[in-house]
Protein backbone atom coordinates (compact mmCIF):
# COMPACT_ATOMS: atom_id res chain seq x y z
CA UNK A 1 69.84 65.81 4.62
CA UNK A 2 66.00 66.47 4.43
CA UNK A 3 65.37 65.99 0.68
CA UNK A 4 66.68 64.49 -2.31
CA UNK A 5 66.26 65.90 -5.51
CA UNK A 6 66.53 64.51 -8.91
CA UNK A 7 67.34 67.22 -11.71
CA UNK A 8 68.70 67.66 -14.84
CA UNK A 9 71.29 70.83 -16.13
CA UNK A 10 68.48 72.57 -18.61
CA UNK A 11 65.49 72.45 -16.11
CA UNK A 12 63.96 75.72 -14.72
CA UNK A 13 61.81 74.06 -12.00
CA UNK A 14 64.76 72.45 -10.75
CA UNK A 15 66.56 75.68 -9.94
CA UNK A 16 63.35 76.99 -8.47
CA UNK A 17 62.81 74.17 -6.50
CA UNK A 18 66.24 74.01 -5.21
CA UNK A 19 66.06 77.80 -4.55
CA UNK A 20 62.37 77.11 -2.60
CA UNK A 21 64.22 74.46 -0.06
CA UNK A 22 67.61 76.68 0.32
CA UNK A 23 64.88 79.68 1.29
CA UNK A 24 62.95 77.51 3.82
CA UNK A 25 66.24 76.27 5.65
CA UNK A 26 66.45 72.78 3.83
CA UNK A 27 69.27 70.69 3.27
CA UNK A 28 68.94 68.43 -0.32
CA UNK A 29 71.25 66.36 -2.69
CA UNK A 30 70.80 66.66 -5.99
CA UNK A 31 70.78 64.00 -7.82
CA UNK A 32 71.39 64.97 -11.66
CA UNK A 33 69.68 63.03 -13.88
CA UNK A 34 70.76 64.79 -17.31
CA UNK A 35 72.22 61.81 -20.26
CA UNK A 36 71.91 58.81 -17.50
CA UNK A 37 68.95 56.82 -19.26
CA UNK A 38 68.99 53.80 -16.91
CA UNK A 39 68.54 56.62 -13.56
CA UNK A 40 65.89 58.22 -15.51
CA UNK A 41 63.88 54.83 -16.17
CA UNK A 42 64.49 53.89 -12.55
CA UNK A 43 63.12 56.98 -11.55
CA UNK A 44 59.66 56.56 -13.81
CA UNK A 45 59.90 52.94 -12.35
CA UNK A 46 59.91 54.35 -9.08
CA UNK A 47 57.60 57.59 -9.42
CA UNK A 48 55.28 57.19 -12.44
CA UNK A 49 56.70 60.40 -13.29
CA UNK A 50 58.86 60.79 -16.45
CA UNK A 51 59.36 65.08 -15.64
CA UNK A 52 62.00 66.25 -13.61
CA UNK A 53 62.37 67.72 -10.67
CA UNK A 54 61.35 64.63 -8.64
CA UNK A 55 61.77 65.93 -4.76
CA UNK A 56 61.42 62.75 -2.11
CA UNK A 57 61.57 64.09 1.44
CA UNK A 58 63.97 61.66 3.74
CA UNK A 59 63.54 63.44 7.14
CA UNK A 60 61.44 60.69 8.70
CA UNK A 61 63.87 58.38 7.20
CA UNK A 62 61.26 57.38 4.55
CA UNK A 63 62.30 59.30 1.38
CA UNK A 64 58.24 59.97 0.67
CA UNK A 65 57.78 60.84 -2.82
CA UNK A 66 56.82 64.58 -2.92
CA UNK A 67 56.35 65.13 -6.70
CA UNK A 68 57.44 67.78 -8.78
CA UNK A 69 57.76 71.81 -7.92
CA UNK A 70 54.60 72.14 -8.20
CA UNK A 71 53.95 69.57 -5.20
CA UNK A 72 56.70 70.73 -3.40
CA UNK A 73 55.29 74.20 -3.23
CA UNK A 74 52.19 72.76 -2.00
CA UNK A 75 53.61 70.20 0.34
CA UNK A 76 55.92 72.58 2.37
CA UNK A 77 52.48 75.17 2.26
């Protein structure tokens, strides 16, 4: 797995984000975020960010926080 991705069912930049790895070859798990308050304050704990998608890349074995689509669109250039 290269990335994980934390989503919820209603997001738009989720899908595109998901669509932008699945073009570039990527393999991700999705982590759905949608009615799971505790996940969602672990992942503001853990990012800063309270917005979904939140894309960590784990291919170095580091799962470095990417950001949102946005920042993924950016980070993969």
């Amino acid at each position: 797995m290269d990335f994980i991705i934390y989503t919820t069912k209603v997001c738009p930049y989720c899908v595109r984000a998901k669509d932008l790895l699945k073009s570039k070859g990527f393999e991700y798990r999705e982590v759905d975020v949608s009615g799971k308050d505790e996940m969602r304050e672990l992942l503001v704990l853990t990012t800063g960010m309270k917005t979904v998608p939140q894309i960590f890349d784990c291919r170095d074995g580091k799962d470095m926080h990417v950001g949102g689509y946005d920042d993924l669109v950016k980070y993969l250039g």
